[in-house]
C-alpha atoms as a PDB file:
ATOM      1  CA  UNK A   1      39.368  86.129   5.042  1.00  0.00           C
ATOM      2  CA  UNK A   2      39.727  82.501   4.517  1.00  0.00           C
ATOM      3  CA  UNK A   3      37.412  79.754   5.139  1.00  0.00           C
ATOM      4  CA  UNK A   4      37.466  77.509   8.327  1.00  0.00           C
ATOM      5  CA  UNK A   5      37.398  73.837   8.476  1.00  0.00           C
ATOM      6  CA  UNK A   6      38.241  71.248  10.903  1.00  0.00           C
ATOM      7  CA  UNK A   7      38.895  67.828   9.755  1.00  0.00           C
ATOM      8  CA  UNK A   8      35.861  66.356   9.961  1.00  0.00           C
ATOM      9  CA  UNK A   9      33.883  69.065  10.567  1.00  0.00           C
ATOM     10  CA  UNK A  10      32.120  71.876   9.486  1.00  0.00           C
ATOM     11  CA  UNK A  11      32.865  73.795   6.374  1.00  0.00           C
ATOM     12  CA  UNK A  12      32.307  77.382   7.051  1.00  0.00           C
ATOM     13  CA  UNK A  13      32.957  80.425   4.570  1.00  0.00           C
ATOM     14  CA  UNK A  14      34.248  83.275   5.243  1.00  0.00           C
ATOM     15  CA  UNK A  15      31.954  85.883   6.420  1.00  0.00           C
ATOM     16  CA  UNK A  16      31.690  89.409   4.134  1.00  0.00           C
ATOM     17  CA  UNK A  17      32.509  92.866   5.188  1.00  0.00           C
ATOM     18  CA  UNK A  18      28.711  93.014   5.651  1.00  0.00           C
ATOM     19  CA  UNK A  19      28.367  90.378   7.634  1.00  0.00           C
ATOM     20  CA  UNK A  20      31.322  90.920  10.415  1.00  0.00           C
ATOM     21  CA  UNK A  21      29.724  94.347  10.711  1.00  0.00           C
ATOM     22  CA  UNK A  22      26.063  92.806  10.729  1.00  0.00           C
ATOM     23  CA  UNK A  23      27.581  90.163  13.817  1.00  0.00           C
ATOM     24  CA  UNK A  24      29.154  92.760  15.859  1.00  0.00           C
ATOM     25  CA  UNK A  25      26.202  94.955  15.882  1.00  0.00           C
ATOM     26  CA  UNK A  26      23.896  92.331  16.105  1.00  0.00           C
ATOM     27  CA  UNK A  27      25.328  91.031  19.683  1.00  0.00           C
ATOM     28  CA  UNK A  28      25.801  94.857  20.782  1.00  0.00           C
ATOM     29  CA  UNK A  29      23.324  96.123  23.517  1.00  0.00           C
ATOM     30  CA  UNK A  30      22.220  98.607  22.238  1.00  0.00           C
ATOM     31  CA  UNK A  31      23.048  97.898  18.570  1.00  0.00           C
ATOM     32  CA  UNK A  32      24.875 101.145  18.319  1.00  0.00           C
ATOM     33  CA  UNK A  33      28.108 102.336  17.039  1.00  0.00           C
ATOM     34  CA  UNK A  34      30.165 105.099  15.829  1.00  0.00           C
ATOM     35  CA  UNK A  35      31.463 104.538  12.620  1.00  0.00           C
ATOM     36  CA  UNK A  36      35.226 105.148  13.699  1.00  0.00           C
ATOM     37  CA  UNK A  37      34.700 102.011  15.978  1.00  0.00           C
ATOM     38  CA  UNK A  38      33.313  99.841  13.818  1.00  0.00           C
ATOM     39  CA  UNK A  39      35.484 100.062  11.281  1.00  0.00           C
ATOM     40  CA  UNK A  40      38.394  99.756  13.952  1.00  0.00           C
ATOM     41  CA  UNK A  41      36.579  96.812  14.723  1.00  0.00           C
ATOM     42  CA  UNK A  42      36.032  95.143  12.158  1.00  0.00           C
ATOM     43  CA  UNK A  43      40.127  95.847  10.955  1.00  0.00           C
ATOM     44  CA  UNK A  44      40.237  92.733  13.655  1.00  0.00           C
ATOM     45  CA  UNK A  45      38.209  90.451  11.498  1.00  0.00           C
ATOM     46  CA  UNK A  46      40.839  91.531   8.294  1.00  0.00           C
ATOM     47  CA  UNK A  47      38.501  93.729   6.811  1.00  0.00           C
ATOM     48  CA  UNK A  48      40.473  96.890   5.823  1.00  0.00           C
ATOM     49  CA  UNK A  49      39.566 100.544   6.282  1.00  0.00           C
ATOM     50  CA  UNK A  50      38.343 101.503   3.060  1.00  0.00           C
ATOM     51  CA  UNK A  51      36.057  98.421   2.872  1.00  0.00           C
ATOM     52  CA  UNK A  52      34.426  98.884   5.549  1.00  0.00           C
ATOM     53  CA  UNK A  53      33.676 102.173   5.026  1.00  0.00           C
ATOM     54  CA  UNK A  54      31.903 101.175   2.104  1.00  0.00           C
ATOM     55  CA  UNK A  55      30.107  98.305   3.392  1.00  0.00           C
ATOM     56  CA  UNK A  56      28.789 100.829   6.067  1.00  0.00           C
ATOM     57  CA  UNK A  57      27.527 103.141   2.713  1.00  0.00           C
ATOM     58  CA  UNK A  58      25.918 100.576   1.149  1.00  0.00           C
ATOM     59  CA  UNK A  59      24.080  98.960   4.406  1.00  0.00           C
ATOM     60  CA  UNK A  60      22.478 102.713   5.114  1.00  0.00           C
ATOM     61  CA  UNK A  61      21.514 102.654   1.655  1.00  0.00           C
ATOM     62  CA  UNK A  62      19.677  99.478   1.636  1.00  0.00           C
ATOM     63  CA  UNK A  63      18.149  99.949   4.928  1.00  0.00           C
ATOM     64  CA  UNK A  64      20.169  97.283   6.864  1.00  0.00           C
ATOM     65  CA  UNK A  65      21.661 100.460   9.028  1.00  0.00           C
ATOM     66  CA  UNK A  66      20.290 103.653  10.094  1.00  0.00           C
ATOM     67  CA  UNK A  67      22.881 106.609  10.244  1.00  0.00           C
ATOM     68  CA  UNK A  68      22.616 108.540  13.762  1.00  0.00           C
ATOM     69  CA  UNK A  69      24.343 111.535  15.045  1.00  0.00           C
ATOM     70  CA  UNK A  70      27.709 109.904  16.178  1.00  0.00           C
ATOM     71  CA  UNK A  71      27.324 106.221  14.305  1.00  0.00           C
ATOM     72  CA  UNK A  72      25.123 103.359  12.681  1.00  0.00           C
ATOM     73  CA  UNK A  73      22.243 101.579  14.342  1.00  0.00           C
ATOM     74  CA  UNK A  74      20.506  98.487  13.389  1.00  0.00           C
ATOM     75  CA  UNK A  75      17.475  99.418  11.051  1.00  0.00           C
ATOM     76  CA  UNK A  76      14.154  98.031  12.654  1.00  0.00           C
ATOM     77  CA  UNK A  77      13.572  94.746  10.792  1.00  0.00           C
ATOM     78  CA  UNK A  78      17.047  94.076  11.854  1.00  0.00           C
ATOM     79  CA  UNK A  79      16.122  94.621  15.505  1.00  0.00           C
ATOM     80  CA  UNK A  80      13.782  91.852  15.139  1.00  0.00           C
ATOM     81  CA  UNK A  81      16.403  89.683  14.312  1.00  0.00           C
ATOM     82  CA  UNK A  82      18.449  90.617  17.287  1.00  0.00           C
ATOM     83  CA  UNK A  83      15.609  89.573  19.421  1.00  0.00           C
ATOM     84  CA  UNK A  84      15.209  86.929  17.442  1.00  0.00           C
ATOM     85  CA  UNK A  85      18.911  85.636  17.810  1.00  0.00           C
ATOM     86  CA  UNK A  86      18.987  86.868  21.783  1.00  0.00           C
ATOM     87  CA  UNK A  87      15.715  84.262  21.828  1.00  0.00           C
ATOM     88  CA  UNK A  88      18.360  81.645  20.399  1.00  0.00           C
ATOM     89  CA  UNK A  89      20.815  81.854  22.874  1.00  0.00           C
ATOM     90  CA  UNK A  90      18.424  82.619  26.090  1.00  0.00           C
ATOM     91  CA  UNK A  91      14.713  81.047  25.293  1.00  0.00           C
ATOM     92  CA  UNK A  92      12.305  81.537  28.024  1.00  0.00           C
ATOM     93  CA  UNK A  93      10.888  77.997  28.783  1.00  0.00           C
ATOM     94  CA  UNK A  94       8.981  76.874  31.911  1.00  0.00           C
ATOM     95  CA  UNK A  95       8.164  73.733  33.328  1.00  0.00           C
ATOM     96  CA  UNK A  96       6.237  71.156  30.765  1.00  0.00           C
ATOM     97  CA  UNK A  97       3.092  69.680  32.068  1.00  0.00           C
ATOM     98  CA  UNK A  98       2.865  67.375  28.975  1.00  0.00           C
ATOM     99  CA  UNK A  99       0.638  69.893  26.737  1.00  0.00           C
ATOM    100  CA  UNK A 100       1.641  70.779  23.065  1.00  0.00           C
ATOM    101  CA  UNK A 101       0.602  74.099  21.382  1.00  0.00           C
ATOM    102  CA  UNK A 102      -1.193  73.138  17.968  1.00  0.00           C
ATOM    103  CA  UNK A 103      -2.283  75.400  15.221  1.00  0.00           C
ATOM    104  CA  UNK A 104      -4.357  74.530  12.490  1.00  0.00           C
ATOM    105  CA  UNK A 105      -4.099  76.826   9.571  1.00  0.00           C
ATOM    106  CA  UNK A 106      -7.850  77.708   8.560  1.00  0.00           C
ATOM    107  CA  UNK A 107      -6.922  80.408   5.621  1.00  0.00           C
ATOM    108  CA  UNK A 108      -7.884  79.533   2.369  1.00  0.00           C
ATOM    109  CA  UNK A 109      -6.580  81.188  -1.204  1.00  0.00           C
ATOM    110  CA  UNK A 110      -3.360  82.410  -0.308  1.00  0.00           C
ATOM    111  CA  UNK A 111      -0.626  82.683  -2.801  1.00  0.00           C
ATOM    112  CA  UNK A 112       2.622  80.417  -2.982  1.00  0.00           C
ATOM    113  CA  UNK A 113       4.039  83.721  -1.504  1.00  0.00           C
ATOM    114  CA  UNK A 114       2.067  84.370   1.520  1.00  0.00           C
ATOM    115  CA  UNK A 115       1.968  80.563   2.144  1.00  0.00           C
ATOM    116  CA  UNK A 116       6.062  80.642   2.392  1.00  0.00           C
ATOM    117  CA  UNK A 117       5.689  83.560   4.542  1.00  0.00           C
ATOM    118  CA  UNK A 118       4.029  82.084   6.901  1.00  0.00           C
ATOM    119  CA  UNK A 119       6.000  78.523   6.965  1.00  0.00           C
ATOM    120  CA  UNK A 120       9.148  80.835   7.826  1.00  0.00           C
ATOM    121  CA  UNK A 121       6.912  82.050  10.451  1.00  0.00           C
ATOM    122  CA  UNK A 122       5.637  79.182  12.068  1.00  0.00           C
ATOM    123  CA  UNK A 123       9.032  77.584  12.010  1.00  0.00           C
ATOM    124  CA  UNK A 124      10.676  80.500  13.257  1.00  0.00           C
ATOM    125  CA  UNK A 125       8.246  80.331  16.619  1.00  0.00           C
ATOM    126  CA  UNK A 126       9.953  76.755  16.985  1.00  0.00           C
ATOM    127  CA  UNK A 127       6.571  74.759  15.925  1.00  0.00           C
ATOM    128  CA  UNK A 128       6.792  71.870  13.463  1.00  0.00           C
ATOM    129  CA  UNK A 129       4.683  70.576  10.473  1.00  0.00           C
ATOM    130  CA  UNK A 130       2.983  67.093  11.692  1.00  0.00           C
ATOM    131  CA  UNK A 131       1.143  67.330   7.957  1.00  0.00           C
ATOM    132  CA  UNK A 132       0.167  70.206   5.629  1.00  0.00           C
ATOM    133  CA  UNK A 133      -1.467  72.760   7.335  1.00  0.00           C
ATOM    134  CA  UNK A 134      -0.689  71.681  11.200  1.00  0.00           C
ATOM    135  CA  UNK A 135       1.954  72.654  13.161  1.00  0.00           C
ATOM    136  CA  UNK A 136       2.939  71.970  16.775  1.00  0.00           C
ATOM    137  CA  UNK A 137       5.135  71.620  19.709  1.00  0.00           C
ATOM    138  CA  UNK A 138       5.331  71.127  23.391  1.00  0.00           C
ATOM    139  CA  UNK A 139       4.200  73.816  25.416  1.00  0.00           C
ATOM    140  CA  UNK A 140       7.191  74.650  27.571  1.00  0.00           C
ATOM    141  CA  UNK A 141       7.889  77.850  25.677  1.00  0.00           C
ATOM    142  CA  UNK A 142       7.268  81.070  27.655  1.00  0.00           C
ATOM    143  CA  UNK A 143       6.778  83.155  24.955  1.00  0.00           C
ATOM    144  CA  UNK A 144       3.296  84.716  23.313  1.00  0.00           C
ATOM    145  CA  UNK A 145       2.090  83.923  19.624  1.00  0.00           C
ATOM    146  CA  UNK A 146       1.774  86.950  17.443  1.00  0.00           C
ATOM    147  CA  UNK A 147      -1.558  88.014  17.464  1.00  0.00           C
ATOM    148  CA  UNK A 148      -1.361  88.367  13.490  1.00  0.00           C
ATOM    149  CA  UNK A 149      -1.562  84.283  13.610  1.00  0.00           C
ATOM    150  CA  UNK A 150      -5.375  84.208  14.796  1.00  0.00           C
ATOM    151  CA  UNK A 151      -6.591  85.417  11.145  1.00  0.00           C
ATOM    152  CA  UNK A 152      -4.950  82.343   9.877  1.00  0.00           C
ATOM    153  CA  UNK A 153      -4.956  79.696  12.193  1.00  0.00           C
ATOM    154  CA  UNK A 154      -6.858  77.998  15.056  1.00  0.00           C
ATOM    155  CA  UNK A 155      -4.893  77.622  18.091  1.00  0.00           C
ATOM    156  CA  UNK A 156      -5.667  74.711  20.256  1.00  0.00           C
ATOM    157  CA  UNK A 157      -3.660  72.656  23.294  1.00  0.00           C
ATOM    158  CA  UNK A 158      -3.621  69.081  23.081  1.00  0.00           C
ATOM    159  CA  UNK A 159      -1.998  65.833  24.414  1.00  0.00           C
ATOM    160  CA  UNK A 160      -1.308  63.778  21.455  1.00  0.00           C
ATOM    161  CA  UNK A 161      -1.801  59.787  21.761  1.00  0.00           C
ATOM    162  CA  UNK A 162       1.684  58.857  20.622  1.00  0.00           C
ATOM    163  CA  UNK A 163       4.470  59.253  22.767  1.00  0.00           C
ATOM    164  CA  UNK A 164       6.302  62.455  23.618  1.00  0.00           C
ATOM    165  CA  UNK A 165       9.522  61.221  22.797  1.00  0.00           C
ATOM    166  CA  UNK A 166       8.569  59.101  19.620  1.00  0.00           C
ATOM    167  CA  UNK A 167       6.544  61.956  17.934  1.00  0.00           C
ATOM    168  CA  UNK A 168       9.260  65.137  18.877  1.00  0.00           C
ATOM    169  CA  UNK A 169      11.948  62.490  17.204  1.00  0.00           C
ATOM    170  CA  UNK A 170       8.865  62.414  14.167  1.00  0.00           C
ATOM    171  CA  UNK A 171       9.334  66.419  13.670  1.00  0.00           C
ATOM    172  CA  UNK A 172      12.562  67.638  14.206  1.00  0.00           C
ATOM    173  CA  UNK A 173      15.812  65.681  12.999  1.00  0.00           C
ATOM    174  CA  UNK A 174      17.280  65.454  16.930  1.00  0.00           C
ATOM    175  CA  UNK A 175      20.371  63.327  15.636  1.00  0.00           C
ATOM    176  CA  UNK A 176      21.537  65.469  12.718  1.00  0.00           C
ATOM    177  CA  UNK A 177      20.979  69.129  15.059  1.00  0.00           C
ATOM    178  CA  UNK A 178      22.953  67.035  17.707  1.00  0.00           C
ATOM    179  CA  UNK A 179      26.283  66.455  15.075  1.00  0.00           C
ATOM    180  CA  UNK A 180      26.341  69.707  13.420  1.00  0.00           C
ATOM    181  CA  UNK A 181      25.739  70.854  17.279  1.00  0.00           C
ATOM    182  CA  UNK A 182      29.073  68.796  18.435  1.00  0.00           C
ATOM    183  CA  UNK A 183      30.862  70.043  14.968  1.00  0.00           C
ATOM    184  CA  UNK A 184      30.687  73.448  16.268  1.00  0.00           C
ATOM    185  CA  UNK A 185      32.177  73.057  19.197  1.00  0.00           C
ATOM    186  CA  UNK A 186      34.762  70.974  18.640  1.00  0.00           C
ATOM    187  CA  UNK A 187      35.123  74.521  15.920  1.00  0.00           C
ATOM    188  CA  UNK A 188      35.008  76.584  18.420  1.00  0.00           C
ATOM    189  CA  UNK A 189      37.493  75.289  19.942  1.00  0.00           C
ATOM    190  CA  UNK A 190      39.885  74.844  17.752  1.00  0.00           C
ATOM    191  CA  UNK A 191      39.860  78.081  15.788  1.00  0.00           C
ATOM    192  CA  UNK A 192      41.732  80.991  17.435  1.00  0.00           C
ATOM    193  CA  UNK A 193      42.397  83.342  14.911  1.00  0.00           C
ATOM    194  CA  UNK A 194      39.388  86.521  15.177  1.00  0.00           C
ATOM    195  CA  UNK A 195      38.299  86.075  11.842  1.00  0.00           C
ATOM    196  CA  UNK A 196      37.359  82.424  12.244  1.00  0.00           C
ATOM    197  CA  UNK A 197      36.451  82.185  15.508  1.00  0.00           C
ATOM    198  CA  UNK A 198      33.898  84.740  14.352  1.00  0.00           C
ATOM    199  CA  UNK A 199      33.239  82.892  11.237  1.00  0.00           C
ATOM    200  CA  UNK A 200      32.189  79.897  13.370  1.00  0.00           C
ATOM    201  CA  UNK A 201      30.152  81.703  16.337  1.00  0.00           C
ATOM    202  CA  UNK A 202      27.722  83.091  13.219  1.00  0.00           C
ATOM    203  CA  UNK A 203      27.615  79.408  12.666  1.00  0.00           C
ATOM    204  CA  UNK A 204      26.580  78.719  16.370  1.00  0.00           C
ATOM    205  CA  UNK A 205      24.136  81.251  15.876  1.00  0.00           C
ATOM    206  CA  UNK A 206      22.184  80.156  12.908  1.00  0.00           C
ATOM    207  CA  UNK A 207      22.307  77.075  14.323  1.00  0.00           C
ATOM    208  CA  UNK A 208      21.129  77.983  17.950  1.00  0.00           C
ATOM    209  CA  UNK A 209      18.324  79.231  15.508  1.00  0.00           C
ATOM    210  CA  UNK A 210      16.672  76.021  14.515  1.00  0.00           C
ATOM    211  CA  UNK A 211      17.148  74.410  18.012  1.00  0.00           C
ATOM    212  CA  UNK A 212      13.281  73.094  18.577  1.00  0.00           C
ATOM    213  CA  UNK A 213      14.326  73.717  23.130  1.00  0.00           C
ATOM    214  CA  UNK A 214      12.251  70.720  23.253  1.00  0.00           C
ATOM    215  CA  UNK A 215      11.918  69.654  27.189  1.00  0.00           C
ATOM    216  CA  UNK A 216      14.791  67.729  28.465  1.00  0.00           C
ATOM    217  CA  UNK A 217      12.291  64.843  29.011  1.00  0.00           C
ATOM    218  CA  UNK A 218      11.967  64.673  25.176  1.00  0.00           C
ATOM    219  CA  UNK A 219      15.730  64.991  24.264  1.00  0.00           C
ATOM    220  CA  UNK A 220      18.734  62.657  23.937  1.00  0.00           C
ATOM    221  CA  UNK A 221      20.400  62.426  27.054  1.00  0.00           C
ATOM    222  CA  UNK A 222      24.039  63.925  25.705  1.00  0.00           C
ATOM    223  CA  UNK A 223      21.710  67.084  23.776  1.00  0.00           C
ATOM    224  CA  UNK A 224      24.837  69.795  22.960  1.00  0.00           C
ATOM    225  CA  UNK A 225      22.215  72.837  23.293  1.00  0.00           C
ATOM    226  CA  UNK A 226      23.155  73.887  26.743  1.00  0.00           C
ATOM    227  CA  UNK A 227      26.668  73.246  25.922  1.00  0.00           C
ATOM    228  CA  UNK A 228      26.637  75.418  22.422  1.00  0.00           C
ATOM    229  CA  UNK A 229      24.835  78.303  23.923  1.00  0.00           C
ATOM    230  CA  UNK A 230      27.107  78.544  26.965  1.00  0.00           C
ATOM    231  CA  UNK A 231      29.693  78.729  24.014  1.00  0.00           C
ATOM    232  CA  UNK A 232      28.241  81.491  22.374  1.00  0.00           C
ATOM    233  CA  UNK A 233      27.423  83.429  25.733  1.00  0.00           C
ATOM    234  CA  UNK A 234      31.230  83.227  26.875  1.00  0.00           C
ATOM    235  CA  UNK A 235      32.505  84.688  23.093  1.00  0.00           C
ATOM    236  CA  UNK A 236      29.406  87.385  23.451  1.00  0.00           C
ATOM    237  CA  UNK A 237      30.838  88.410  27.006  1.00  0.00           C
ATOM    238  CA  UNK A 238      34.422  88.794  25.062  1.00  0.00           C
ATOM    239  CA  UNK A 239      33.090  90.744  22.071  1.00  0.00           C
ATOM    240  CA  UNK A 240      31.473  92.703  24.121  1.00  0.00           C
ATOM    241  CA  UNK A 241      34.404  93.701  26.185  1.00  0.00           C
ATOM    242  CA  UNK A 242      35.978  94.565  23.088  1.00  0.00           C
ATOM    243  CA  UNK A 243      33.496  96.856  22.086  1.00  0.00           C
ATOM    244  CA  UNK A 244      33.804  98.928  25.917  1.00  0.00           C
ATOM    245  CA  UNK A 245      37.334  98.732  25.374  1.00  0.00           C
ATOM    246  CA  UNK A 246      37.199 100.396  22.036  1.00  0.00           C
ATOM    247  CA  UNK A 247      34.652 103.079  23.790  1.00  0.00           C
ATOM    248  CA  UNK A 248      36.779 103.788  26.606  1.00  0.00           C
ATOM    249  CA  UNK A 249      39.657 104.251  24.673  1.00  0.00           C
ATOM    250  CA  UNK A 250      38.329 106.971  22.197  1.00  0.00           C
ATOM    251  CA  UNK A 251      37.177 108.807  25.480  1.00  0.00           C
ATOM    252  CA  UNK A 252      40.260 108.790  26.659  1.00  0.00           C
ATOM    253  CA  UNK A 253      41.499 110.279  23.276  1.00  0.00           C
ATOM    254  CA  UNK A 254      38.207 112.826  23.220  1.00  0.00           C
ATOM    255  CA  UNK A 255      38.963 113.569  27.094  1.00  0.00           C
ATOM    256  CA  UNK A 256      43.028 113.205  27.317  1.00  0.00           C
ATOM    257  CA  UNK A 257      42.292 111.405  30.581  1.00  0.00           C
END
């Protein structure tokens, strides 16, 4: 596969055998396969036979894929990243009332290890550093906090004095999100051959990833978010017809019908 660029815009690189398996199971409900029709699949995305059979090997054998009786399933950590990425493109919000969620981090004596761990964490529930050891956003996420955070942190709710606007521009970079945001579609777009259109929708995805879904009150008034994740939902609806369309036509083969 080659890479994808537009002038001006993003430089992808071309995703592995791994990873084009990893993407199409990843926005499968349930992440389930047989193995004939992934690596059918994935033949789309120019990945032959033979190497996707062995990518397939060597992702049971690490754990990223369980074997079943007819195919491969996501392993369970990778589950969480399917939530994690169906989070991305549909977040539960509600109505914001002006409240931010704050958490202090009260452990003491953790290693450089366990202190990464749980920046990855905290950033992956959408909350931002205001200095070392708090973090916090707006409370218009509908979501709960993992109960593991309460040995290491003291949540509280509170209405900072500075302005919204001025202090969510403070923690997240809302200009630079915005470009790479526009980048992608104009990507999108653009590219029409499988390979990089699915090349640049793992883009979109990453990128839906670090989207803060601050309250439109708090965001620029031409924000791409909406925009990217209607993107994304449109080429999910398509791979996914894909997929049924590979299913229904090995019944058809199993059945002669």
């Amino acid at each position: 596969m080659t890479g994808s660029e537009a002038p001006g815009g993003p430089e992808l690189r071309p995703l592995s055998a791994r990873s084009v398996v990893l993407s199409l199971l990843l926005g499968t409900h349930p992440p389930e396969l047989p193995a004939r029709d992934l690596v059918r699949l994935v033949a789309g995305f120019d990945v032959g036979a033979s190497t996707a059979r062995a990518a397939l090997s060597r992702m049971a054998a690490a754990g990223d894929l369980r074997r079943t009786d007819t195919g491969y399933r996501l392993s369970g950590r990778l589950l969480e990243r399917q939530r994690r990425q169906d989070e991305a493109v549909r977040p539960h919000t509600r109505a914001w009332d002006g409240d931010w969620e704050v958490l202090v981090v009260t452990a003491t004596g953790r290693g450089p290890a366990a202190r990464a761990e749980l920046r990855t964490g905290l950033t992956a529930l959408r909350l931002a550093e205001l200095r070392e050891g708090v973090w916090l956003r707006p409370a218009n996420l509908d979501r709960p906090l993992p109960a593991a955070l309460d040995r290491v942190a003291e949540r509280l709710v509170s209405r900072p004095e500075a302005p919204a606007r001025e202090l969510a521009a403070r923690l997240w970079p809302l200009d630079s999100w915005a470009d790479t945001a526009r980048g992608l579609l104009a990507e999108v777009e653009r590219v029409r051959h499988p390979a990089g259109r699915l090349t640049a929708f793992a883009a979109v995805v990453r990128h839906l990833l670090a989207d803060p879904v601050l309250p439109p009150e708090l965001l620029p008034s031409d924000w791409p978010g909406t925009a990217l994740r209607d993107a994304y939902a449109r080429y999910q609806r398509e791979q996914s017809g894909q997929v049924r369309a590979h299913g229904d036509a090995r019944t058809r083969r199993v059945t002669g019908r």
